[in-house]
Protein backbone atom coordinates (compact mmCIF):
# COMPACT_ATOMS: atom_id res chain seq x y z
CA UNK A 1 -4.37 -33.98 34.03
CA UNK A 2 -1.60 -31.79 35.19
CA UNK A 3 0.27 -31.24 32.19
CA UNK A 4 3.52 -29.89 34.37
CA UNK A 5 3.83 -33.48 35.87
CA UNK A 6 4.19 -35.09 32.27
CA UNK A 7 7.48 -35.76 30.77
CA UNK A 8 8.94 -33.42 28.12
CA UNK A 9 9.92 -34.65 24.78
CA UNK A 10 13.33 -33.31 23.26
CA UNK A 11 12.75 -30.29 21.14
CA UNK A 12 14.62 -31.19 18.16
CA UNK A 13 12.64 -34.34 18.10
CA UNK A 14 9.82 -31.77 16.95
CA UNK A 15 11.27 -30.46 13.70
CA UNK A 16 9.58 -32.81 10.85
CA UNK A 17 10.29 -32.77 7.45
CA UNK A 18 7.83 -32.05 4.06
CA UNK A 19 6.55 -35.47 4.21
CA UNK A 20 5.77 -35.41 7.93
CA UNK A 21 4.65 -32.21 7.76
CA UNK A 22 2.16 -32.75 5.06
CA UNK A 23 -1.23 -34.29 6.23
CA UNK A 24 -4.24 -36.24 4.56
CA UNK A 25 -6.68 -33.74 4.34
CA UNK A 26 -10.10 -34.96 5.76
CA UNK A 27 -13.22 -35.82 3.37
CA UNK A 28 -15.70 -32.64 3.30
CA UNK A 29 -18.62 -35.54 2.63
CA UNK A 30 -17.67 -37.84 5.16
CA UNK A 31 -16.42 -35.36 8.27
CA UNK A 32 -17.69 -35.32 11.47
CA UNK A 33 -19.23 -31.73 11.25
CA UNK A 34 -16.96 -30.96 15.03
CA UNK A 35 -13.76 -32.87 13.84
CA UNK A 36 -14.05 -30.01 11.29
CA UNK A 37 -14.61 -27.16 13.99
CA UNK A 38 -11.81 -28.82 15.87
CA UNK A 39 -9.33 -28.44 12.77
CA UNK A 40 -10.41 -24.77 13.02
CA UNK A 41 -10.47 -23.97 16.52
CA UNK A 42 -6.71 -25.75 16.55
CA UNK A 43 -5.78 -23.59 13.83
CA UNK A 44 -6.82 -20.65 14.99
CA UNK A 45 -5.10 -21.15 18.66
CA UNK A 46 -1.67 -22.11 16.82
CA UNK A 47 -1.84 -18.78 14.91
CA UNK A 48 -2.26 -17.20 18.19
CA UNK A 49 0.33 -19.01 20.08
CA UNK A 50 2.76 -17.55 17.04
CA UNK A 51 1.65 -14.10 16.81
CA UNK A 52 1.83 -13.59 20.32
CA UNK A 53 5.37 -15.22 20.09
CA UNK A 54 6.43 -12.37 17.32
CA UNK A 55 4.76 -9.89 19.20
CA UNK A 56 6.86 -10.65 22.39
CA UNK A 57 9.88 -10.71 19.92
CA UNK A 58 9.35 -7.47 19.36
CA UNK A 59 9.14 -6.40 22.53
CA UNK A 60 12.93 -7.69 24.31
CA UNK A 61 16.37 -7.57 23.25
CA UNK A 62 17.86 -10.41 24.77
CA UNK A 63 19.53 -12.60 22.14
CA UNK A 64 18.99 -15.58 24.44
CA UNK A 65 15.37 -15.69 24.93
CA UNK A 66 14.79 -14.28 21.49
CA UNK A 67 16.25 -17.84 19.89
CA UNK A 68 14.32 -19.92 22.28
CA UNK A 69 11.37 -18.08 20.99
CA UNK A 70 12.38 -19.05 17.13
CA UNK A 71 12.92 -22.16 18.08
CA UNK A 72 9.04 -22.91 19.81
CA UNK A 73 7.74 -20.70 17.30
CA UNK A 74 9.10 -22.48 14.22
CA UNK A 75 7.79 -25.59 15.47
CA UNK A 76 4.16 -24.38 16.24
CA UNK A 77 4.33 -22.65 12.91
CA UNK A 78 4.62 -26.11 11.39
CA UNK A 79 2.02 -27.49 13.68
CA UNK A 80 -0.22 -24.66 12.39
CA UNK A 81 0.20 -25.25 8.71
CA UNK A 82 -0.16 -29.08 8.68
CA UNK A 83 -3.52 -28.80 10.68
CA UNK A 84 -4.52 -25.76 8.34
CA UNK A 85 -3.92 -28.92 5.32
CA UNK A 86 -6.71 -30.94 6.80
CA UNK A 87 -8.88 -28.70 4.70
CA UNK A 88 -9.56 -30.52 1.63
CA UNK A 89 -8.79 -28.78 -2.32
CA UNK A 90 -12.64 -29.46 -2.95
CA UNK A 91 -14.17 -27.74 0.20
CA UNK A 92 -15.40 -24.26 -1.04
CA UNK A 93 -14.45 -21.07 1.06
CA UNK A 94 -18.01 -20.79 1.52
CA UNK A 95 -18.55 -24.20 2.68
CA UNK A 96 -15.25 -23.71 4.87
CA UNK A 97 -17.26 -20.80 6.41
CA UNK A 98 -19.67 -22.52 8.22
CA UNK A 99 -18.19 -24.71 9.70
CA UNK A 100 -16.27 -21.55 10.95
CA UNK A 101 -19.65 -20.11 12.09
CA UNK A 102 -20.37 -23.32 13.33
CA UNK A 103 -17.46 -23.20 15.89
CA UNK A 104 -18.12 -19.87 16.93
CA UNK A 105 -21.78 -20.15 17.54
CA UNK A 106 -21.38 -24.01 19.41
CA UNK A 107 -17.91 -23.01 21.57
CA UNK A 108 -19.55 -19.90 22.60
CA UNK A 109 -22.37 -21.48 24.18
CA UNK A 110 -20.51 -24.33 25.42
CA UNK A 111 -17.83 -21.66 27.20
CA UNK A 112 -20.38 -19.33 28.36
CA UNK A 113 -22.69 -22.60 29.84
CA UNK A 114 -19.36 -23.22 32.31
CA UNK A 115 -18.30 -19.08 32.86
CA UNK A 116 -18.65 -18.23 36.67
CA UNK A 117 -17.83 -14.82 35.97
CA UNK A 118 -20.66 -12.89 35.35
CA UNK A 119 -19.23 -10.36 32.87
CA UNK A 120 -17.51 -12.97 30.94
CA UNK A 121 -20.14 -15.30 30.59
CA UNK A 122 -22.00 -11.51 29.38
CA UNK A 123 -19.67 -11.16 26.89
CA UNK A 124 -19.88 -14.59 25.53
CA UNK A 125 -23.76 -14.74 25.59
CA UNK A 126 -23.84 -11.51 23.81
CA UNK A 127 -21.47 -12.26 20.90
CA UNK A 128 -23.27 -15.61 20.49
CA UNK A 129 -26.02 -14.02 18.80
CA UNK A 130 -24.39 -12.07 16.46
CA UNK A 131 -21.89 -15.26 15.15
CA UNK A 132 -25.70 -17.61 15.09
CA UNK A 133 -26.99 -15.01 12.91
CA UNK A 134 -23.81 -14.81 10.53
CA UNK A 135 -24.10 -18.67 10.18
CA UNK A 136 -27.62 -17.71 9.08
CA UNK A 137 -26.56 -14.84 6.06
CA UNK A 138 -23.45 -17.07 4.99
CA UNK A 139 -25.92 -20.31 4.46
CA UNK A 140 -28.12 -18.28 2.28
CA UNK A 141 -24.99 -17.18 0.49
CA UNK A 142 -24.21 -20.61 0.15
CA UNK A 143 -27.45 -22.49 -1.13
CA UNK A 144 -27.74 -19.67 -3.40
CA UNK A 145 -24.62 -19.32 -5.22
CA UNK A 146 -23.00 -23.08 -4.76
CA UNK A 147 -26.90 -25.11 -4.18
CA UNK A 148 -24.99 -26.70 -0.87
CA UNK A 149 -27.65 -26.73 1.76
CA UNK A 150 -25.93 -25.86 5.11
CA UNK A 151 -27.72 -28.10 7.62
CA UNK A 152 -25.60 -30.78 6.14
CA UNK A 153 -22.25 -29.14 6.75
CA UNK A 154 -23.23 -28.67 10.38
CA UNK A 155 -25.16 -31.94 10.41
CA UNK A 156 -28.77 -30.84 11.83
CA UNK A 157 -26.49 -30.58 15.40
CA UNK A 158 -27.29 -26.25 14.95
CA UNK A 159 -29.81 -24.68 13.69
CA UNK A 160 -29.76 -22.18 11.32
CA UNK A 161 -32.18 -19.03 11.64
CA UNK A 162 -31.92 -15.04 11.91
CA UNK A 163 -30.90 -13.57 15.04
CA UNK A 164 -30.14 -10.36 16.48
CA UNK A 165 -29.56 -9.28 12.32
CA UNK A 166 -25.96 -8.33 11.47
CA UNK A 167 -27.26 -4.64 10.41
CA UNK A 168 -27.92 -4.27 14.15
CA UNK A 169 -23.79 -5.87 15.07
CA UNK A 170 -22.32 -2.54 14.48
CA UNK A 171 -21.11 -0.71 17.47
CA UNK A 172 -19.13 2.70 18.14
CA UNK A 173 -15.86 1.01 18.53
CA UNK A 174 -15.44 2.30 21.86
CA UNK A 175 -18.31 -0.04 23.24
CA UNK A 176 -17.16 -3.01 22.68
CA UNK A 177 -13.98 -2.31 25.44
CA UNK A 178 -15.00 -4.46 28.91
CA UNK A 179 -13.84 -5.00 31.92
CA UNK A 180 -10.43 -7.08 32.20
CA UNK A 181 -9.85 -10.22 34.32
CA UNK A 182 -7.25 -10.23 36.96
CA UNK A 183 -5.53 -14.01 35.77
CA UNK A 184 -3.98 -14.06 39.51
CA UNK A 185 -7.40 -14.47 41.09
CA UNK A 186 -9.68 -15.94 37.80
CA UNK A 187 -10.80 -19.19 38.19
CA UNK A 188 -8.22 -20.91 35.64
CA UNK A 189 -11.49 -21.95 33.40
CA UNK A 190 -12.12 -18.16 32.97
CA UNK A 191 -8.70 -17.25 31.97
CA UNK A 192 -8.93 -20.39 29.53
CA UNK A 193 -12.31 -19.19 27.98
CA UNK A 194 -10.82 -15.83 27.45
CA UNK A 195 -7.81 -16.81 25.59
CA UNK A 196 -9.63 -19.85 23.74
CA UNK A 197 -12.49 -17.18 22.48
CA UNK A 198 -10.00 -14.39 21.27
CA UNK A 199 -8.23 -16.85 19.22
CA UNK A 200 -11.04 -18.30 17.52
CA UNK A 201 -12.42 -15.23 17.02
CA UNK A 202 -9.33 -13.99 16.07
CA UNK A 203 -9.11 -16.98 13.65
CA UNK A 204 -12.13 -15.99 11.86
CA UNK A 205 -11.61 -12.15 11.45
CA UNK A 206 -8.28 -13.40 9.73
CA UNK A 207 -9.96 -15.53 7.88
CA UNK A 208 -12.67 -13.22 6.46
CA UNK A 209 -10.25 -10.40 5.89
CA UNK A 210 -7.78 -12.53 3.81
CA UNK A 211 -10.71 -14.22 1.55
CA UNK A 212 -13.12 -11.54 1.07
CA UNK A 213 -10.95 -9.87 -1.91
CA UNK A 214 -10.99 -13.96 -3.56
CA UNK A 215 -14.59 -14.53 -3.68
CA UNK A 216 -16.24 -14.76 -6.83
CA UNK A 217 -19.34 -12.22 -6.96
CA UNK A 218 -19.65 -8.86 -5.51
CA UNK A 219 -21.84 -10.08 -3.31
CA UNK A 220 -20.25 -12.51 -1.56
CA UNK A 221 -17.01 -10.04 -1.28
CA UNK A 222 -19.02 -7.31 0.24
CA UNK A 223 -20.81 -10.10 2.44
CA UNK A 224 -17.34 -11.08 3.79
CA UNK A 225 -16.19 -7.76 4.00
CA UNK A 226 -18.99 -6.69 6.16
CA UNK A 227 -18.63 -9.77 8.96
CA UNK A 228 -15.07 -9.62 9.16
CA UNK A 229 -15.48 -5.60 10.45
CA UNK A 230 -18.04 -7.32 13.17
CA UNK A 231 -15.45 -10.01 13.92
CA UNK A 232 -13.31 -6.99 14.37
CA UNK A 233 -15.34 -5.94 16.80
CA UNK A 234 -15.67 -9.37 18.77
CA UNK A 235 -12.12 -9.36 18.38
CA UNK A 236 -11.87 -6.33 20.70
CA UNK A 237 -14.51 -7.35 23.23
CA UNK A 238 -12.73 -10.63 23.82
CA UNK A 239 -9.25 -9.50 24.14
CA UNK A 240 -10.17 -6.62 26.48
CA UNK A 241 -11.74 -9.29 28.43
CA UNK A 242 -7.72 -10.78 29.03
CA UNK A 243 -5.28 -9.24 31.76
CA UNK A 244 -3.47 -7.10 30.29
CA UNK A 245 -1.11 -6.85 33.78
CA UNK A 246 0.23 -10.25 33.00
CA UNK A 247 4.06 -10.05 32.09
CA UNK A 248 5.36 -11.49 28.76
CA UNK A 249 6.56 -14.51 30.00
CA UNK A 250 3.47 -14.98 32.42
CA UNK A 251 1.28 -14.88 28.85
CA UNK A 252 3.80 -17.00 27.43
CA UNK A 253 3.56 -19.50 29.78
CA UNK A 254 -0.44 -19.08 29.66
CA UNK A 255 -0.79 -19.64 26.24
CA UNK A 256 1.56 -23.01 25.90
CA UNK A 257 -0.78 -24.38 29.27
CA UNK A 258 -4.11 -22.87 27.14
CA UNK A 259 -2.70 -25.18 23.90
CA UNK A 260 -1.90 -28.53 26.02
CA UNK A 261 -5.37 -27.86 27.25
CA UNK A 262 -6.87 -27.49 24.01
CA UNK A 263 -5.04 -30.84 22.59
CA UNK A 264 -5.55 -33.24 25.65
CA UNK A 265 -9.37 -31.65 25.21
CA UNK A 266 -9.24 -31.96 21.10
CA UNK A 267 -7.65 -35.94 21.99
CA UNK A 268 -10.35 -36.73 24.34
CA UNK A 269 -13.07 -35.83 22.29
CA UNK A 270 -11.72 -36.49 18.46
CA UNK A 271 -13.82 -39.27 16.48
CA UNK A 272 -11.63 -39.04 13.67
CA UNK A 273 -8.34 -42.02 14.33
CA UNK A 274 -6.06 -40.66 11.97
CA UNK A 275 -6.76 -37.01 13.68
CA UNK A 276 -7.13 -38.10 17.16
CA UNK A 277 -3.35 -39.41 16.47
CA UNK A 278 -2.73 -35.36 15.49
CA UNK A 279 -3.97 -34.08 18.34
CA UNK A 280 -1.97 -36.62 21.02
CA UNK A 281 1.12 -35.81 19.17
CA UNK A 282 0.78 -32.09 19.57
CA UNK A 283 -0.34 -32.47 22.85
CA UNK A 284 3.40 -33.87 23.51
CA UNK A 285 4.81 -31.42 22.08
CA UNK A 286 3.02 -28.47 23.80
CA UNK A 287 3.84 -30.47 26.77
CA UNK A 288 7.34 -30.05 25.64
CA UNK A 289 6.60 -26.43 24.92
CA UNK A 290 4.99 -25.43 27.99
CA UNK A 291 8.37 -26.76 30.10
CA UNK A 292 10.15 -24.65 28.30
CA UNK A 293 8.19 -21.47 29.27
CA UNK A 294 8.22 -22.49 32.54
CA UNK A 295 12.16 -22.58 32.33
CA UNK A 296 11.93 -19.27 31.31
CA UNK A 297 9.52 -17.51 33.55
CA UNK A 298 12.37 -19.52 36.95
CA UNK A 299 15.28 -18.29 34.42
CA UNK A 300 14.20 -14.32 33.72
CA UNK A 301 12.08 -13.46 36.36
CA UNK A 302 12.49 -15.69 39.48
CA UNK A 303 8.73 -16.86 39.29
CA UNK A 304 7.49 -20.75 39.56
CA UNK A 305 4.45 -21.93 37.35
CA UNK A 306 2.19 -21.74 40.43
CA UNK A 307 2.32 -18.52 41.14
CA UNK A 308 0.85 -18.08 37.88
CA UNK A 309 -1.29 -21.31 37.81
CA UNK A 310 -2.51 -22.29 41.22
CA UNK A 311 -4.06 -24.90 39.80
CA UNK A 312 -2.91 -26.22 37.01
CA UNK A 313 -4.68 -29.42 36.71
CA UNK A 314 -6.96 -28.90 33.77
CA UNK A 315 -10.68 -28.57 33.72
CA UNK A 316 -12.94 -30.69 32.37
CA UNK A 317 -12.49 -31.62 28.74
CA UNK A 318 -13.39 -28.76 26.29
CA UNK A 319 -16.45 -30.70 24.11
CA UNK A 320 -17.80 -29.04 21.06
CA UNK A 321 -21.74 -30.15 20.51
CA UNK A 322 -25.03 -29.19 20.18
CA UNK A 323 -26.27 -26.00 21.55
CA UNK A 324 -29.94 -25.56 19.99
CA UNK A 325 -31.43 -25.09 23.46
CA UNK A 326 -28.71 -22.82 25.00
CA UNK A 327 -29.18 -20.75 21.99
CA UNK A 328 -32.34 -20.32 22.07
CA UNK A 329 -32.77 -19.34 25.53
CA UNK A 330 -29.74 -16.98 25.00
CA UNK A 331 -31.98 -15.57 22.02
CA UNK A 332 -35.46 -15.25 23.25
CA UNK A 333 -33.82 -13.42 27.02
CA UNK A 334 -31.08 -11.17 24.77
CA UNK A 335 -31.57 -10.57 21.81
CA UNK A 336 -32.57 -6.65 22.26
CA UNK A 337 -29.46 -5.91 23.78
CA UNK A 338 -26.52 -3.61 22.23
CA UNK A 339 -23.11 -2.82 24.22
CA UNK A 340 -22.68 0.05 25.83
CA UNK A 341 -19.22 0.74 26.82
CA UNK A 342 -18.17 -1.94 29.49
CA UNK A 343 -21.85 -3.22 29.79
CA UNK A 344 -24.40 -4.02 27.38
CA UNK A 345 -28.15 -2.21 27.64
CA UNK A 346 -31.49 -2.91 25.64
CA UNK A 347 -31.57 -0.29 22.87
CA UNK A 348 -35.02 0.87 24.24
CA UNK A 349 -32.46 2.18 27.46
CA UNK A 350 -30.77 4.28 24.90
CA UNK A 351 -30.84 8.32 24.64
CA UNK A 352 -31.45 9.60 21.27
CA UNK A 353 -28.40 10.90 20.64
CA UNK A 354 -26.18 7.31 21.97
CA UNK A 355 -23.09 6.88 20.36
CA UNK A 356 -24.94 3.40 18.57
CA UNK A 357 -27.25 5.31 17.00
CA UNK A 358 -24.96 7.86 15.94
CA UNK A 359 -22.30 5.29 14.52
CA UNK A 360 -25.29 3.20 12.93
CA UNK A 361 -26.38 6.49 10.75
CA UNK A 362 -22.65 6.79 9.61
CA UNK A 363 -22.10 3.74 8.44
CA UNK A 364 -25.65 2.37 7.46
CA UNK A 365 -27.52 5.58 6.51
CA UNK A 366 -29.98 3.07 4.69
CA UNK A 367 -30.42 -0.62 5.52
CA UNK A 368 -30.60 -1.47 1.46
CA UNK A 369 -26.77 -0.90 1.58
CA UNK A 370 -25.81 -3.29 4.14
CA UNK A 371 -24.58 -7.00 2.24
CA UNK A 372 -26.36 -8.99 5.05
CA UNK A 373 -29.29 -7.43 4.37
CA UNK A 374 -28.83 -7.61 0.38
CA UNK A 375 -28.03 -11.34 1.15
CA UNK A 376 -31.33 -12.64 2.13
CA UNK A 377 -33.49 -10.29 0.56
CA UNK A 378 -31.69 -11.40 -2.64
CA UNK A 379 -32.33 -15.20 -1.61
CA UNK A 380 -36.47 -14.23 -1.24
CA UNK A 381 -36.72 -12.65 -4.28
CA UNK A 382 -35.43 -15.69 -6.09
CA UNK A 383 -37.13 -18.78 -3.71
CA UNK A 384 -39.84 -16.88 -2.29
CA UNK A 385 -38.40 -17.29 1.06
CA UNK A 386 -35.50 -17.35 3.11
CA UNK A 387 -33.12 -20.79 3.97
CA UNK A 388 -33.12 -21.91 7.17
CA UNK A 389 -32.93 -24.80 9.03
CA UNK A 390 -35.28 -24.84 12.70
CA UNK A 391 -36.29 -27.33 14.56
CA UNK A 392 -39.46 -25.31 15.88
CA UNK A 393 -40.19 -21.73 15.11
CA UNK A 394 -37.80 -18.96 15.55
CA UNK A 395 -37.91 -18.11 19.56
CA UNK A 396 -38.35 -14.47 18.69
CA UNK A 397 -41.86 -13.83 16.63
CA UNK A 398 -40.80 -11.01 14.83
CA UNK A 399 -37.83 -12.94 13.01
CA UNK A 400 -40.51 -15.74 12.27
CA UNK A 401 -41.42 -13.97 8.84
CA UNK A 402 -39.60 -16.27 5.75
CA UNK A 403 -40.59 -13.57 3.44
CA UNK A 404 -38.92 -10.63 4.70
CA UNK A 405 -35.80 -9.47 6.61
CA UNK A 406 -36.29 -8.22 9.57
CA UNK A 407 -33.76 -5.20 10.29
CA UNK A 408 -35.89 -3.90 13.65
CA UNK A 409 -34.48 -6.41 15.94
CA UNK A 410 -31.71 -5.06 17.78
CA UNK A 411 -31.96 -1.66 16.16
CA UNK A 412 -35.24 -0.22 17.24
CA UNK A 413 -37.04 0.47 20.89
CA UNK A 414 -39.83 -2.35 21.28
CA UNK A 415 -39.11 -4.32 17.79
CA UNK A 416 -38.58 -7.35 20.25
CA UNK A 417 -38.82 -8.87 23.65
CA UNK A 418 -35.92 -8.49 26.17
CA UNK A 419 -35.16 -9.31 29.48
CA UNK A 420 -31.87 -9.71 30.87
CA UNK A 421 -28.38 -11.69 30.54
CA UNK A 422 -28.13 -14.47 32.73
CA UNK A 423 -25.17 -15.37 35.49
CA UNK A 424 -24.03 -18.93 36.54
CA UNK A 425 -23.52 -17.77 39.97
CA UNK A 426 -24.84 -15.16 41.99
CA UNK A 427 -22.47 -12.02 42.40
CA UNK A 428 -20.32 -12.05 45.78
């Protein structure tokens, strides 16, 4: 589909009132476990789509433009909220997370199994891990405090075991900075996969930051609290990842073709007939959206869509589903590895004195402190052994262990086996 050959709808046919705007939430019991991810990936890429819209606000003084940003922006902002309102009153925060983790662990894989570009696909593969193992620490969380088993929310489609442990997630900011694409030259999959990850991810940092101060034990706050300063982190890798050469408008125009993409691929894929009906009218009106950038990139600075988009028939359909094998190949090849500035080395490469080791004894000067940690050993010292949900045993034998928490992996030389990320393609 080449969304620049489809006819625009009016945008004043957009504007909908409370009733329209006002969905029927989806049933938490009943809910295809990816028609939820979907609700939350589309969420999260609607937030984006307006906070990059204020940002650019902020950054122009001509009146003109400024109101035809409003005018987009108010109309995404009420896309945003009425997808937002597909989460049901009676789904938990807790239960909400998962299916959060559940997106980030299943769109990972399924964006890094398509990356060409080496240090994307890095970047994606490496972050995997950490988000698998969060799913992990929140499903404890939640089949101790609320008795909801997790495997049910996700529907058996990903597993649910430790990975590289969150203790060993946190970095000396300044590693998690990579190299940037150039979105001139990218493939336009790879500048998709960088925008689409950033925004989830983005999405869930939000997410954790803004509920972490509402949950109801101190365990569960400090839990949140310590995640959402990883998906800080993830944050950073992800967006460094973007070209940061691109004008305003060129972004602008990127993000309204990234949305139609993520619709037409939301439509294709949706289960769900009263949501599937969602996502083809917001595909119309991205449609309607992304003319309208275009308009503005010819009006301000003299530049037609394809010398920004060569291409811009879309790729394949974006499909979220199982990733159990992907994962655990990603797992039993990576999971010793720790970023080091713009690449990533086994922590058994490290000098003594490496800026991870240094930040780890700053902010964990004793693993007992750290709420992941807490999380699980709490969990075996009331079952006897840790939650999880495998379909064969843990890929990595020193996180095979029910009864304890391992905090090695990732952390100390030897305490697994590593060998090396993977590429799609061989380099050039």
């Amino acid at each position: 589909m080449n969304p620049f050959k489809e006819t625009a709808m009016d945008t004043m046919r957009m504007i909908k009132n409370f009733h329209e705007i006002y969905p029927r939430p989806y049933e938490k019991r009943e809910v295809d476990p990816y028609t939820r991810t979907r609700v939350i990936l589309m969420c999260g890429t609607e937030f984006e789509a307006n906070w990059f819209s204020h940002q650019m606000a902020r950054h122009t003084d001509d009146r003109d433009l400024l109101r035809e940003l409003a005018l987009t922006r108010y109309i995404e902002k009420q896309q945003q909220q009425k997808i937002a309102l597909l989460k049901p009153r009676d789904e938990s925060v807790l239960e909400h997370t998962i299916g959060y983790e559940q997106l980030a662990v299943d769109l990972t894989a399924e964006l890094a199994k398509r990356e060409r570009d080496c240090n994307v696909k890095k970047a994606l593969d490496f972050a995997l891990l950490e988000d698998f193992d969060h799913l992990y620490r929140y499903a404890d969380l939640l089949e101790m405090t609320e008795g909801v088993r997790a495997e049910r929310l996700v529907g058996k489609y990903t597993e649910i075991m430790p990975a590289r442990p969150t203790v060993a997630h946190h970095r000396f900011p300044k590693d998690n900075v990579k190299r940037h694409i150039d979105s001139k030259c990218a493939d336009i999959a790879t500048v998709l996969h960088t925008m689409i990850i950033t925004a989830a991810e983005q999405q869930t940092m939000n997410f954790y930051m803004n509920v972490s101060n509402a949950a109801t034990s101190d365990i569960s706050r400090r839990l949140y609290e310590e995640i959402a300063l990883v998906e800080e982190e993830h944050v950073t890798q992800y967006e460094s990842l973007m070209d940061p050469n691109a004008s305003w408008l060129e972004m602008l125009l990127l993000h309204e073709y990234c949305e139609c993409y993520l619709y037409w691929s939301c439509y294709m894929t949706e289960t769900d007939c009263y949501i599937k009906a969602l996502w083809e009218e917001y595909l119309t009106f991205e449609i309607g959206h992304l003319h309208k950038a275009a308009e503005l990139l010819k009006k301000y600075e003299k530049k037609d869509v394809c010398e920004v988009i060569p291409n811009p028939e879309f790729p394949e359909p974006l499909s979220l589903h199982s990733n159990i094998d992907y994962v655990r190949d990603i797992l039993a090849s990576t999971v010793q590895y720790t970023s080091d500035r713009e690449d990533y080395k086994r922590v058994e490469d490290l000098t003594g004195d490496a800026d991870f080791y240094r930040f780890q004894g700053i902010l964990i000067p004793s693993v007992k402190i750290a709420p992941s940690h807490e999380v699980i050993e709490k969990f075996i010292e009331r079952r006897g052994e840790d939650y999880r949900y495998e379909t064969a045993p843990n890929p990595i034998p020193a996180l095979r262990d029910r009864r304890s928490d391992n905090t090695d992996v990732g952390r100390v030389a030897g305490a697994a086996p590593s060998t090396d990320f993977k590429c799609n393609t061989k380099p050039e």
